[in-house]
N, C-alpha and C. Protein backbone atom coordinates (compact mmCIF):
# COMPACT_ATOMS: atom_id res chain seq x y z
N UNK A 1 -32.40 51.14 13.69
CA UNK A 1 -33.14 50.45 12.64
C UNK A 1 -32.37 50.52 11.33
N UNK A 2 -31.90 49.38 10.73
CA UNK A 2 -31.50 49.53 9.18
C UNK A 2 -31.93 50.23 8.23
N UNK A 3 -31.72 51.30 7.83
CA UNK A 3 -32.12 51.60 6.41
C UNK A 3 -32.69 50.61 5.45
N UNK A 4 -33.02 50.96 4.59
CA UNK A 4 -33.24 50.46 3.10
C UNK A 4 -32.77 50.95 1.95
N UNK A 5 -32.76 50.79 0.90
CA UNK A 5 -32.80 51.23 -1.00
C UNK A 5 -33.29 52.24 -0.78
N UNK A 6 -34.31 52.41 -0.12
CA UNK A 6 -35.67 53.40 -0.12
C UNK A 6 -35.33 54.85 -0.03
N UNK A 7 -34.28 54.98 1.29
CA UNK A 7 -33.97 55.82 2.37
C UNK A 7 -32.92 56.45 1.13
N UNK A 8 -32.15 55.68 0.54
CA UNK A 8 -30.98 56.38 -0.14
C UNK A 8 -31.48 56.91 -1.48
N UNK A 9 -32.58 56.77 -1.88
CA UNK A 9 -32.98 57.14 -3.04
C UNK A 9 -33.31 58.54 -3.54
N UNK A 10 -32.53 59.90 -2.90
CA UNK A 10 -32.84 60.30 -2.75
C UNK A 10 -31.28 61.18 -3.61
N UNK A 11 -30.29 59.91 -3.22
CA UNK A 11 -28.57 60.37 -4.42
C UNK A 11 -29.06 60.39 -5.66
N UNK A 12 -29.56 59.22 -5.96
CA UNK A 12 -30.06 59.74 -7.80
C UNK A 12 -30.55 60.74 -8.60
N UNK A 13 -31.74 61.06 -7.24
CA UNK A 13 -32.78 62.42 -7.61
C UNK A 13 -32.18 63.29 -7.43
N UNK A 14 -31.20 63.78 -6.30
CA UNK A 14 -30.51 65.57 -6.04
C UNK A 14 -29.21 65.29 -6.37
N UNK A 15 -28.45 64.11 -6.73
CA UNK A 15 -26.91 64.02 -7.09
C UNK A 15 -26.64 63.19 -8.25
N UNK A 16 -27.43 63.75 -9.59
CA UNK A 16 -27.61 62.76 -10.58
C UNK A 16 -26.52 62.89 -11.16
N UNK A 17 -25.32 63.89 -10.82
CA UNK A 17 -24.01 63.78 -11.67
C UNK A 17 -23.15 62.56 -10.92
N UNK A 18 -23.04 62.44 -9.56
CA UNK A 18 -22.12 61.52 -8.92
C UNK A 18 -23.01 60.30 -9.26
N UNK A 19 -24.49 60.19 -9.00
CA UNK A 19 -24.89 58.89 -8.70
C UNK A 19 -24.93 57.97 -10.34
N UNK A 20 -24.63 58.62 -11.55
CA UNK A 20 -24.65 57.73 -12.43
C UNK A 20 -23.17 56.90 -12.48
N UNK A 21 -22.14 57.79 -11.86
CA UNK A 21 -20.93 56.41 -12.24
C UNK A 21 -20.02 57.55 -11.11
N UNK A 22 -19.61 56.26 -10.08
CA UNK A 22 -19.03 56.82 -8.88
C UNK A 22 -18.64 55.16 -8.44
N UNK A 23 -17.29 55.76 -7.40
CA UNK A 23 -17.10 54.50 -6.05
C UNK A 23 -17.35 55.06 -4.92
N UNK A 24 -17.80 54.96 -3.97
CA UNK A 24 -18.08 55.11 -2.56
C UNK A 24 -17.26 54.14 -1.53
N UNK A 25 -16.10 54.75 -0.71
CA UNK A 25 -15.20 53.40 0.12
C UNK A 25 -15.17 54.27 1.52
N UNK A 26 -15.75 53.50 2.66
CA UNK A 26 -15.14 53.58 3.55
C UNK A 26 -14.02 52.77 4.43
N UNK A 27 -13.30 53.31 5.06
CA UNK A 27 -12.24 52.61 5.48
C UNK A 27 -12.07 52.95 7.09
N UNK A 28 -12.29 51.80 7.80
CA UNK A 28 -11.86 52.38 9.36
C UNK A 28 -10.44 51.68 9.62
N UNK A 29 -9.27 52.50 10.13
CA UNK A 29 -8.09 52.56 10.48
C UNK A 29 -7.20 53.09 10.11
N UNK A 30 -7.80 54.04 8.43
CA UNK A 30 -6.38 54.58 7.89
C UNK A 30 -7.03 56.14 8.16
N UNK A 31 -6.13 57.08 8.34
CA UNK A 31 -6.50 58.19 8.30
C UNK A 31 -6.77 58.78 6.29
N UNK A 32 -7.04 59.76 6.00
CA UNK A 32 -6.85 60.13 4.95
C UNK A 32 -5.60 60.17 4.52
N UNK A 33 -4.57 60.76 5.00
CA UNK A 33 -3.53 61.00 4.78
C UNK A 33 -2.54 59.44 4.59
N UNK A 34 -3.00 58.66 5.29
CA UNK A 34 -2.52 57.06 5.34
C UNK A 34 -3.08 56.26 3.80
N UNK A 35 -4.48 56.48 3.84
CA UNK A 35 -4.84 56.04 2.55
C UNK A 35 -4.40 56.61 1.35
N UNK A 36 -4.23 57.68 1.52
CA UNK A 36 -3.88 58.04 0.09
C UNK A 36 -2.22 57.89 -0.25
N UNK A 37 -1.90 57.67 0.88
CA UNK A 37 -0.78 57.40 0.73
C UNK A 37 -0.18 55.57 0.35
N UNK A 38 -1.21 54.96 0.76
CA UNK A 38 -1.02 53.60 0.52
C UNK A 38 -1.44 53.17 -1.29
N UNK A 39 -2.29 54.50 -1.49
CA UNK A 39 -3.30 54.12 -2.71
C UNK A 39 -1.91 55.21 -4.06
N UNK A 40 -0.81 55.30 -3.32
CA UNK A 40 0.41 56.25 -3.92
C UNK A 40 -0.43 57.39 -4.48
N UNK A 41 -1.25 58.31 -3.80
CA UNK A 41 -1.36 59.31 -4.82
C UNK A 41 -0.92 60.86 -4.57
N UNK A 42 -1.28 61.91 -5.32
CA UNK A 42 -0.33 62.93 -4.86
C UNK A 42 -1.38 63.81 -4.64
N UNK A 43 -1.60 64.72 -3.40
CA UNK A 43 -2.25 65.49 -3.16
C UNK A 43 -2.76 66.74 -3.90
N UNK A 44 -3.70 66.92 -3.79
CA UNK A 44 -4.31 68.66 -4.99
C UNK A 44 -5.01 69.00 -3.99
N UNK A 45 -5.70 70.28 -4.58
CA UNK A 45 -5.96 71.43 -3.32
C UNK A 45 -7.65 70.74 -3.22
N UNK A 46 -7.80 71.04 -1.99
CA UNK A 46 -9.40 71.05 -1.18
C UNK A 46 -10.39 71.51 -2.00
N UNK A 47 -11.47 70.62 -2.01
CA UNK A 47 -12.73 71.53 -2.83
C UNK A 47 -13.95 71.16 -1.92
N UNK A 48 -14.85 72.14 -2.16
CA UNK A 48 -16.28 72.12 -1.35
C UNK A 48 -17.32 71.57 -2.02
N UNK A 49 -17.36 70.49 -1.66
CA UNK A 49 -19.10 70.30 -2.09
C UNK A 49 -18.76 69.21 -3.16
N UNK A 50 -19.79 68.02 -3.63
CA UNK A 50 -19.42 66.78 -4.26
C UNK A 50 -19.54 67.41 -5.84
N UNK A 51 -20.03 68.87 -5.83
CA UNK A 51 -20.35 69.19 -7.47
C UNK A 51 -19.58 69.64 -7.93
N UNK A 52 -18.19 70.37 -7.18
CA UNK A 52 -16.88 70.98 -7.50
C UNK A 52 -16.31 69.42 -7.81
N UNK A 53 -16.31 68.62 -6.93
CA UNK A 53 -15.35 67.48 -7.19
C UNK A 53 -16.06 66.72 -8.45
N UNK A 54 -17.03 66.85 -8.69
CA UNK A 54 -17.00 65.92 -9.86
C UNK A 54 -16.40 66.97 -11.14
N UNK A 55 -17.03 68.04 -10.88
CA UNK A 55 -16.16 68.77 -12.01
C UNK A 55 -14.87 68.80 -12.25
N UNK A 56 -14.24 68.92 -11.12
CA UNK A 56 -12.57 68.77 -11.04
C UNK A 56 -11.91 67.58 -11.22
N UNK A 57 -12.79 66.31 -11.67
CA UNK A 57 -12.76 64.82 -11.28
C UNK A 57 -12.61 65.19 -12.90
N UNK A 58 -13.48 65.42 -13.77
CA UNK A 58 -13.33 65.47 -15.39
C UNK A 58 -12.33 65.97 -15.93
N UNK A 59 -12.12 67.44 -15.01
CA UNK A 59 -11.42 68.33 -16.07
C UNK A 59 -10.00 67.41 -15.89
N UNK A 60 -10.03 66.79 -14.41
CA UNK A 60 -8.23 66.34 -14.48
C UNK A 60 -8.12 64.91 -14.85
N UNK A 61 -9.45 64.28 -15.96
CA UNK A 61 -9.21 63.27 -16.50
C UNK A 61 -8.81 63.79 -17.98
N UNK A 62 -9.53 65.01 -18.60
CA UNK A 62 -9.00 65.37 -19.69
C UNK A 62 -7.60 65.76 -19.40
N UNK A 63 -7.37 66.57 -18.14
CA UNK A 63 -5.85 67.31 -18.40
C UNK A 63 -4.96 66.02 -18.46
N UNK A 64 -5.10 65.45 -17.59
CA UNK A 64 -4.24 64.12 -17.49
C UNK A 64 -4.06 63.15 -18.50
N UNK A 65 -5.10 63.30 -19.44
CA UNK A 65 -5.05 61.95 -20.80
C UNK A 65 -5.53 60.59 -20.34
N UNK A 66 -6.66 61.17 -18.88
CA UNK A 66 -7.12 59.17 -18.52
C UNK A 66 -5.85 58.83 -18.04
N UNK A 67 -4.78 59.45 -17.17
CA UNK A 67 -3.99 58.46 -16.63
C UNK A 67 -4.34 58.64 -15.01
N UNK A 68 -4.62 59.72 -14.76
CA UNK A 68 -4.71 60.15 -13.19
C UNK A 68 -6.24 59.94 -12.69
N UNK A 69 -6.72 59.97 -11.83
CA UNK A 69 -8.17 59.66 -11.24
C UNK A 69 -7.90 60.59 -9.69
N UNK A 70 -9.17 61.89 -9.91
CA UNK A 70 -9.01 62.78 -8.82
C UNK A 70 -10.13 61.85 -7.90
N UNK A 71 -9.69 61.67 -6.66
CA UNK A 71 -10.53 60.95 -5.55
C UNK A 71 -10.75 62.34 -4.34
N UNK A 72 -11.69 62.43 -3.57
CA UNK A 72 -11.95 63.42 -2.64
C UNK A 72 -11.87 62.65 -1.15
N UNK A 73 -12.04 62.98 0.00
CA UNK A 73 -11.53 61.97 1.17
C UNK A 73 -11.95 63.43 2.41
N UNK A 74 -12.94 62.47 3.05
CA UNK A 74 -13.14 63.70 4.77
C UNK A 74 -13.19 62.27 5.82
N UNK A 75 -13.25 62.59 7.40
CA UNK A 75 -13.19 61.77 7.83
C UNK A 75 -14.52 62.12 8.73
N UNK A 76 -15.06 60.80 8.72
CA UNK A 76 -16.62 60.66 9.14
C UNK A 76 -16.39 59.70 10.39
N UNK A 77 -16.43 60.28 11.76
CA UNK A 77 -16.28 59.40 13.09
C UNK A 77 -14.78 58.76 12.89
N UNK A 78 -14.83 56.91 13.32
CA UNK A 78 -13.80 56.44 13.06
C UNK A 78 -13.68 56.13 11.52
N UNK A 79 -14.30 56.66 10.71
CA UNK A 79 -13.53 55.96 9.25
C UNK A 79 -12.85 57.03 8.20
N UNK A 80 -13.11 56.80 7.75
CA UNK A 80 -12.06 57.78 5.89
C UNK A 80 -13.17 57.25 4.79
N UNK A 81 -13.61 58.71 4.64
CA UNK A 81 -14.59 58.38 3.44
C UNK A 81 -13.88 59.17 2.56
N UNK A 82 -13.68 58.13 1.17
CA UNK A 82 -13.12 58.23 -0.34
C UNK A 82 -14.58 58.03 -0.68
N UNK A 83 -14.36 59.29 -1.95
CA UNK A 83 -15.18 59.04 -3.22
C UNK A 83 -14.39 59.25 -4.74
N UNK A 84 -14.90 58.25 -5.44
CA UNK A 84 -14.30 58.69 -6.84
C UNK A 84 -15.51 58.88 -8.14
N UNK A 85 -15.70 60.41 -8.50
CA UNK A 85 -16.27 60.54 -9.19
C UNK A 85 -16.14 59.66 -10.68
N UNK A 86 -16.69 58.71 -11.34
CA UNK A 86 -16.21 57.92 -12.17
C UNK A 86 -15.57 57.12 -12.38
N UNK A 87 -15.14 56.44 -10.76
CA UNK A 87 -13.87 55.95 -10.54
C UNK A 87 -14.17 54.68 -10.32
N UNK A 88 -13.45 53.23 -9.67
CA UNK A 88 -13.09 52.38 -9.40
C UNK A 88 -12.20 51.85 -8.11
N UNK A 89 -11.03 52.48 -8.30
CA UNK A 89 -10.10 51.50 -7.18
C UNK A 89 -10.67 51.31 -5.97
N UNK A 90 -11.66 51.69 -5.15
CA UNK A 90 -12.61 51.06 -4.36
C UNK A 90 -12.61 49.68 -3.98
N UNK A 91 -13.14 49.37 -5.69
CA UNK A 91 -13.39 47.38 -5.55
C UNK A 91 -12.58 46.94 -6.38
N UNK A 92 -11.52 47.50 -6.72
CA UNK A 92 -9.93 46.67 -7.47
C UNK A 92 -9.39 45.99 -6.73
N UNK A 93 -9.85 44.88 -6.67
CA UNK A 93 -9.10 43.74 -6.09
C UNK A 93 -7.47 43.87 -5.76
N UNK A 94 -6.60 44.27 -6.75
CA UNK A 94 -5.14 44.65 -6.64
C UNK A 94 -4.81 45.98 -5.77
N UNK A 95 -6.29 46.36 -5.86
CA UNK A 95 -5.70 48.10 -5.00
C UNK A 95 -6.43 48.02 -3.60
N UNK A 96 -7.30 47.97 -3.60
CA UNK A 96 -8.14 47.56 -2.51
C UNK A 96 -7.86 46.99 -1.41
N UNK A 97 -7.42 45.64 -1.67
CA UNK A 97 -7.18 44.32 -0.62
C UNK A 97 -5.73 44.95 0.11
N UNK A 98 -5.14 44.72 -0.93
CA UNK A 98 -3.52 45.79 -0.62
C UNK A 98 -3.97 46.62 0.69
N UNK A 99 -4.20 47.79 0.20
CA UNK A 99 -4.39 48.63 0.87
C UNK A 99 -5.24 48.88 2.07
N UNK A 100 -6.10 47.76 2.36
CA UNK A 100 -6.90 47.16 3.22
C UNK A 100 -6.28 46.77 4.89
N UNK A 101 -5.12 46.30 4.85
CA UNK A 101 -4.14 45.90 5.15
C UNK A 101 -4.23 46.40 6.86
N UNK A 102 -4.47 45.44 7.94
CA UNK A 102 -4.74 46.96 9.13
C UNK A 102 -6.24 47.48 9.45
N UNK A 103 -6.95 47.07 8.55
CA UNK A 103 -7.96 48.14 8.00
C UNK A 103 -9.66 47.11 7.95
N UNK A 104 -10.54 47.85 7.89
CA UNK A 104 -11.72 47.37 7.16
C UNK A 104 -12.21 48.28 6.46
N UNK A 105 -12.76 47.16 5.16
CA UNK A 105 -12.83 48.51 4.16
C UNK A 105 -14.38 47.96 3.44
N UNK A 106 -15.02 48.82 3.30
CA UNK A 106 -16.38 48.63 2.66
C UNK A 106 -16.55 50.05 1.62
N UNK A 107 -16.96 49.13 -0.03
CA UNK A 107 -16.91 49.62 -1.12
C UNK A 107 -17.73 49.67 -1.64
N UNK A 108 -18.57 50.32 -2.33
CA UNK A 108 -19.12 50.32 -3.54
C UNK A 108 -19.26 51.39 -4.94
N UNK A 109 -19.33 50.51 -6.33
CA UNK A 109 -19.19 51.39 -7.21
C UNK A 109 -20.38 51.15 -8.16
N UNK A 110 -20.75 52.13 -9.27
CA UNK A 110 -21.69 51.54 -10.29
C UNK A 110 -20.72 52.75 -11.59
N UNK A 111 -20.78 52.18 -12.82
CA UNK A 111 -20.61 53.52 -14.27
C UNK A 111 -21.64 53.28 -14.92
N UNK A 112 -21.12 54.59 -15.66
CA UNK A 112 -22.90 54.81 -16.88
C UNK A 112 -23.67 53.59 -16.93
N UNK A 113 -23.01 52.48 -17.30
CA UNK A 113 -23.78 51.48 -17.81
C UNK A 113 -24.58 50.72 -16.62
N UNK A 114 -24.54 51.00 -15.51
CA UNK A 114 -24.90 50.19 -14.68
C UNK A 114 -24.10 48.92 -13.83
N UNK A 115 -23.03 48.47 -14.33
CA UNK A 115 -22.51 47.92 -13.96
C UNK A 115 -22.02 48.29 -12.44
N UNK A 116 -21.76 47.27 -11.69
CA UNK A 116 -21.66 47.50 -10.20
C UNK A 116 -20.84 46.67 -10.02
N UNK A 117 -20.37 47.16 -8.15
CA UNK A 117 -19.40 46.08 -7.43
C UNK A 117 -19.87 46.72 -5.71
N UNK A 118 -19.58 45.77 -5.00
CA UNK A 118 -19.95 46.18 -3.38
C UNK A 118 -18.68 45.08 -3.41
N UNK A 119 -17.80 45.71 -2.07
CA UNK A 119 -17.44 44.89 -1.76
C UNK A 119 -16.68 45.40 -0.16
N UNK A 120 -16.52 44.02 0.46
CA UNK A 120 -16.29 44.43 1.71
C UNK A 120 -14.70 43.29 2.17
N UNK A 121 -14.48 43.95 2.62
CA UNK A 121 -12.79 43.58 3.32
C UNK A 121 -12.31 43.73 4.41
N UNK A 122 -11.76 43.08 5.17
CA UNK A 122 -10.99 43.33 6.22
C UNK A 122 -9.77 42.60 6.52
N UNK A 123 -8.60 43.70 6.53
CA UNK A 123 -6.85 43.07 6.43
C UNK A 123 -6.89 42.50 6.02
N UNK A 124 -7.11 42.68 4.27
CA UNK A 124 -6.54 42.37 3.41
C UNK A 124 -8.01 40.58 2.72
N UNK A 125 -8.45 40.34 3.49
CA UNK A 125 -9.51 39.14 3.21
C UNK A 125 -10.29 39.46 2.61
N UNK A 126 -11.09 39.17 1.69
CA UNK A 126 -12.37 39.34 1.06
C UNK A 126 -12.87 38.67 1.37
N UNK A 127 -13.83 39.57 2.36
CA UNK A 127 -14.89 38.62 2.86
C UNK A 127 -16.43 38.83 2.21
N UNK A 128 -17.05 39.53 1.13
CA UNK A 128 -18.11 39.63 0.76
C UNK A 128 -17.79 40.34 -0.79
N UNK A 129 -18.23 40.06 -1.73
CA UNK A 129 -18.12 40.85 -2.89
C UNK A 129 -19.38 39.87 -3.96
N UNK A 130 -20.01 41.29 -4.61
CA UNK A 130 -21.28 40.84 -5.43
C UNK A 130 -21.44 42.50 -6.20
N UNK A 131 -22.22 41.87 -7.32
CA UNK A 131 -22.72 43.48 -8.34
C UNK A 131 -23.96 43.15 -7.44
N UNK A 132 -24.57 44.34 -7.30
CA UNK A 132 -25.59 44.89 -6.96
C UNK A 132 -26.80 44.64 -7.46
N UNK A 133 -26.75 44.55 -8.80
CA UNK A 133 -28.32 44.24 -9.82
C UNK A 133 -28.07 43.00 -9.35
N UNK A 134 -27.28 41.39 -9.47
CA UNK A 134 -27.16 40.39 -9.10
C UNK A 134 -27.06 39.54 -7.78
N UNK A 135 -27.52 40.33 -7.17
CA UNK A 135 -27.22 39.78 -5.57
C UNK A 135 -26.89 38.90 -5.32
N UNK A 136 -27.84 37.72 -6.01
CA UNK A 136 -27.85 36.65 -5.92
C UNK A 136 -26.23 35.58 -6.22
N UNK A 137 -25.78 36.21 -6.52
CA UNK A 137 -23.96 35.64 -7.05
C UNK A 137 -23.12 36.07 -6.27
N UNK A 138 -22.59 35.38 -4.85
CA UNK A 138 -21.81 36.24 -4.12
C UNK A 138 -20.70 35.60 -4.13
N UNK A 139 -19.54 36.09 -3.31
CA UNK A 139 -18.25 35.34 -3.25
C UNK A 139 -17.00 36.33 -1.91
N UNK A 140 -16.29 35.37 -1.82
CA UNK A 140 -15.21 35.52 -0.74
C UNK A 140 -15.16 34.62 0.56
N UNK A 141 -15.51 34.81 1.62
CA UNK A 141 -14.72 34.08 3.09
C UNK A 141 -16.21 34.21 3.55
N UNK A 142 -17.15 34.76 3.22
CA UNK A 142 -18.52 35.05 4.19
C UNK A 142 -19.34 35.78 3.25
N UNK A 143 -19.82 34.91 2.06
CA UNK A 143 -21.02 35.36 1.23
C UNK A 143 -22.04 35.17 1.96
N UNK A 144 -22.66 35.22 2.49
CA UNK A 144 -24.35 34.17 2.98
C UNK A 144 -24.51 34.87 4.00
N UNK A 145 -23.42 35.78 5.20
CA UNK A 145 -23.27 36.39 6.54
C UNK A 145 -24.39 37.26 6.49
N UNK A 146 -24.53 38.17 5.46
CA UNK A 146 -25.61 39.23 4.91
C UNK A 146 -26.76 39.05 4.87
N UNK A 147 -27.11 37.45 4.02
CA UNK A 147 -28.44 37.66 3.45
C UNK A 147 -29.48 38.44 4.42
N UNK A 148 -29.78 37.83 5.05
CA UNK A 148 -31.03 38.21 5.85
C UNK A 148 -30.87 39.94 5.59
N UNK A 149 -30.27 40.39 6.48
CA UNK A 149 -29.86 42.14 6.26
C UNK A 149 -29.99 42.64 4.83
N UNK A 150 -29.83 42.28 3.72
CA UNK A 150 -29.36 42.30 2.23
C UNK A 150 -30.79 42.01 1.78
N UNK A 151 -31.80 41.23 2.17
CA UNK A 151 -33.35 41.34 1.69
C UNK A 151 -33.99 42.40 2.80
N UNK A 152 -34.08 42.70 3.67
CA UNK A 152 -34.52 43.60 4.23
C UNK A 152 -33.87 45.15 3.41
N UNK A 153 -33.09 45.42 3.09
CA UNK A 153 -32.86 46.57 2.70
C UNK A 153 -33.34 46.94 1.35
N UNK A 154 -33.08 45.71 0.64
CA UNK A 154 -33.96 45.92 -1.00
C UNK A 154 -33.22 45.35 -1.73
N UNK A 155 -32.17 44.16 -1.41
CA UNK A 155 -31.33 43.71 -2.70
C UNK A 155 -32.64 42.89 -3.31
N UNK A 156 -32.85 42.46 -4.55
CA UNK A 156 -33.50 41.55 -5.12
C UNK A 156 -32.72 40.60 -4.89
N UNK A 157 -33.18 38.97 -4.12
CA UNK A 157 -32.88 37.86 -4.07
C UNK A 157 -33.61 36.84 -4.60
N UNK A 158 -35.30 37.35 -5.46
CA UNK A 158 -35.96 36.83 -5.36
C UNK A 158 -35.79 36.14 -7.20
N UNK A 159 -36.59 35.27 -7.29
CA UNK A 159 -36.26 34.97 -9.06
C UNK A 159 -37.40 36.15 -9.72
N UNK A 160 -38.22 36.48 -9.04
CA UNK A 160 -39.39 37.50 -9.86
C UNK A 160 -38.55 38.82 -10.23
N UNK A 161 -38.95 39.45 -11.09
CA UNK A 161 -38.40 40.72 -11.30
C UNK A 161 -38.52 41.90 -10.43
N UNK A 162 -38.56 43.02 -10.13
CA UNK A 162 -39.14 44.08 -9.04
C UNK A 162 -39.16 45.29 -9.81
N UNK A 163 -39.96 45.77 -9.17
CA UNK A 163 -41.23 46.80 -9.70
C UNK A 163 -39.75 47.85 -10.10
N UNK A 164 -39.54 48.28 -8.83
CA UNK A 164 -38.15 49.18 -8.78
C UNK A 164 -36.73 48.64 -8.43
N UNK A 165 -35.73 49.01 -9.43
CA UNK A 165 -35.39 48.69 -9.01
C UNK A 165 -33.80 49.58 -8.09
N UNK A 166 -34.06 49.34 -6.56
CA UNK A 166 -33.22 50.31 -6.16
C UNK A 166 -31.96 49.46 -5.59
N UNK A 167 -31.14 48.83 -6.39
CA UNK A 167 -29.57 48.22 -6.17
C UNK A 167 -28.37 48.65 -5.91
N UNK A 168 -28.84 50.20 -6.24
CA UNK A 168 -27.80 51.22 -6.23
C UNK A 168 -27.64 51.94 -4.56
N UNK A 169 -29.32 52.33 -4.69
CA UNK A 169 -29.44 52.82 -3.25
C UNK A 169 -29.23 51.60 -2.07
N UNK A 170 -29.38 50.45 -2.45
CA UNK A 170 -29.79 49.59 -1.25
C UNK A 170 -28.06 49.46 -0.93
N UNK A 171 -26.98 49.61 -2.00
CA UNK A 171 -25.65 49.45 -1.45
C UNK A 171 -25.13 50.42 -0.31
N UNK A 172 -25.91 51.73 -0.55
CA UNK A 172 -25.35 52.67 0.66
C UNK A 172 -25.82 52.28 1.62
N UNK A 173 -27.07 51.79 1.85
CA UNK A 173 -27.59 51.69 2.91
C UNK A 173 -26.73 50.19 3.54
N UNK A 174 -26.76 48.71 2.53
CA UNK A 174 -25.60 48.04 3.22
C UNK A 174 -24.00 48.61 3.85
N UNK A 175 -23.77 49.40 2.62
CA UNK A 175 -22.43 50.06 3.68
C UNK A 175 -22.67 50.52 4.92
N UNK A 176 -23.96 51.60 5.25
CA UNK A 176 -24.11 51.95 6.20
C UNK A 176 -24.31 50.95 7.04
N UNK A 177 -25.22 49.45 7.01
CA UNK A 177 -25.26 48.87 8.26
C UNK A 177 -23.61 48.12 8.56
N UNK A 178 -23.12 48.33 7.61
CA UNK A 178 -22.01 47.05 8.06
C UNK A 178 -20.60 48.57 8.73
N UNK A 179 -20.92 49.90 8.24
CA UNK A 179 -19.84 50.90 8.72
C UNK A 179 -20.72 51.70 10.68
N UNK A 180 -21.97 52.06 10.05
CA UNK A 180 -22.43 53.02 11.07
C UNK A 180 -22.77 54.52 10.29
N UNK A 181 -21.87 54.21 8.95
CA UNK A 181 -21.75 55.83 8.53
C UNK A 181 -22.90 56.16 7.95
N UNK A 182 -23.85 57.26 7.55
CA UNK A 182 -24.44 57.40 6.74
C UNK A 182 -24.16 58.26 5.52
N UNK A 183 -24.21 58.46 4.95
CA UNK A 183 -23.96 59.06 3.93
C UNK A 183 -25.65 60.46 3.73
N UNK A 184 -25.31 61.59 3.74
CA UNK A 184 -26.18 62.73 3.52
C UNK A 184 -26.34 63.45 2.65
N UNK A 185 -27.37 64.05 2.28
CA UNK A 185 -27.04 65.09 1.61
C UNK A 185 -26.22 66.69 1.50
N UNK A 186 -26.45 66.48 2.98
CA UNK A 186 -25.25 67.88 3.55
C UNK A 186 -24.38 67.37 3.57
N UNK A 187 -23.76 66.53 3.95
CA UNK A 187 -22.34 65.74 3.82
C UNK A 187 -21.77 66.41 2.37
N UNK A 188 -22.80 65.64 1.57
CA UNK A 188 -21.64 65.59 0.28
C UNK A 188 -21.56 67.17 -0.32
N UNK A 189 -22.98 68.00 0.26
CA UNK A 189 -22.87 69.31 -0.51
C UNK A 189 -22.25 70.48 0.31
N UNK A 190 -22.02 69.98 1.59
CA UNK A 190 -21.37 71.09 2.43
C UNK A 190 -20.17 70.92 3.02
N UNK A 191 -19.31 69.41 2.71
CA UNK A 191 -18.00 68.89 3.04
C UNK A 191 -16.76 69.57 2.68
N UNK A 192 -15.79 70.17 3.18
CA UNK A 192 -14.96 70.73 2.26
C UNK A 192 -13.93 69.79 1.91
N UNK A 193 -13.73 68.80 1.13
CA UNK A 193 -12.91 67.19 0.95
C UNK A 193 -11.44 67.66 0.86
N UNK A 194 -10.68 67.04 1.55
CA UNK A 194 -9.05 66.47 1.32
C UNK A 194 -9.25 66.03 -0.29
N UNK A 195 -8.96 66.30 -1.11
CA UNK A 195 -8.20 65.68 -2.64
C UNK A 195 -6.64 65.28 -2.71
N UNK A 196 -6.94 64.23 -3.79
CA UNK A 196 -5.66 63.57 -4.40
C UNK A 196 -5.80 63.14 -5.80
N UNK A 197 -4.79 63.02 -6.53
CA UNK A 197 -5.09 62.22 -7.70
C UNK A 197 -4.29 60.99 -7.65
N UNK A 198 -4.42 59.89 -8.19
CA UNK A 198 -4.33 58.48 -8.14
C UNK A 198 -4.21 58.31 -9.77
N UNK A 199 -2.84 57.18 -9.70
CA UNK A 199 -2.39 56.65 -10.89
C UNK A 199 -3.53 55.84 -11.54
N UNK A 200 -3.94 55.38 -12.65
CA UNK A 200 -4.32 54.71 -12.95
C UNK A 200 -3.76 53.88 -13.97
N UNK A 201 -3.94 52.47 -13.52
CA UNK A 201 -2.95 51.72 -14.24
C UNK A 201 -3.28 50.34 -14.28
């Protein structure tokens, strides 16, 4: 049975440091070690749990001067789950698609402000990409493939406003129907993650 918004609503309430501004990417075909290597970045030591990594995600944006971006990476079944605390290259079109390559890759990000991106790829095609609060505005090779799935989970498609609104949660739960993966709460608090830091540029 598909999830919903509903089901994931649960990152905001116990992971309110990652869930205000984060990317979430899974990728089936690259190992960790492949992705991060495609995404050029240079390895740093292992940390436990998504609350070390966001901390370690800040301190090495101050040490760095905003040039480096610490990403964390475990492998969940067949895919490579990246997270970037505050991050982006997820749904960077220039980094993403690239690196896609071989691969299917399903993304999503939101920062402080709310702003969002979902987006989904495979070798290198964009085949689905939309912000999250906007559903309704899609684009690539197969916007429309979703809908049905995409109102069942909780995107707003409708012109009325909604009571709640869960755009944020309803993206994990689309990643999950279109990966298999779910995303947990033991996952993120009991994972011990592969790290790297990544150029930003």
């Amino acid at each position: 049975m598909t999830k919903t918004g509903a089901d994931y609503a649960w990152c905001e309430n116990d992971f309110p440091d990652i869930a205000e501004a984060y990317c979430f990417t899974l990728v089936r075909g690259l190992s960790p070690a492949e992705l991060i290597s495609r995404l050029e970045g240079r390895p740093e030591p292992p940390l436990q749990g998504i609350a070390a990594v966001v901390e370690a995600a800040f301190a090495q944006y101050d040490w760095e001067d905003g040039d480096r971006q610490l990403v964390a990476m475990t492998t969940v079944g067949a895919w490579t789950l990246l997270i970037e605390p505050n991050g982006y290259f997820g749904v960077t079109d220039d980094r993403a698609l690239p690196a896609s390559a071989g691969a299917s890759w399903v993304s999503h990000f939101v920062n402080i402000n709310g702003v969002g991106t979902f987006l989904w790829a495979d070798d290198q095609v964009l085949r689905l990409c939309f912000d999250p609060m906007f559903p309704e505005d899609r684009w690539g090779t197969a916007p429309d493939v979703l809908v049905d799935v995409m109102e069942r989970i909780g995107f707003h498609l409708k012109e009325e406003a909604p009571e709640t609104d869960l755009s944020s949660p309803a993206a994990f739960a689309l990643a999950e129907h279109l990966t298999g993966v779910a995303i947990t709460p033991a996952m993120l608090q009991d994972t011990t993650f592969s790290c790297a830091t990544v150029q930003i540029r």
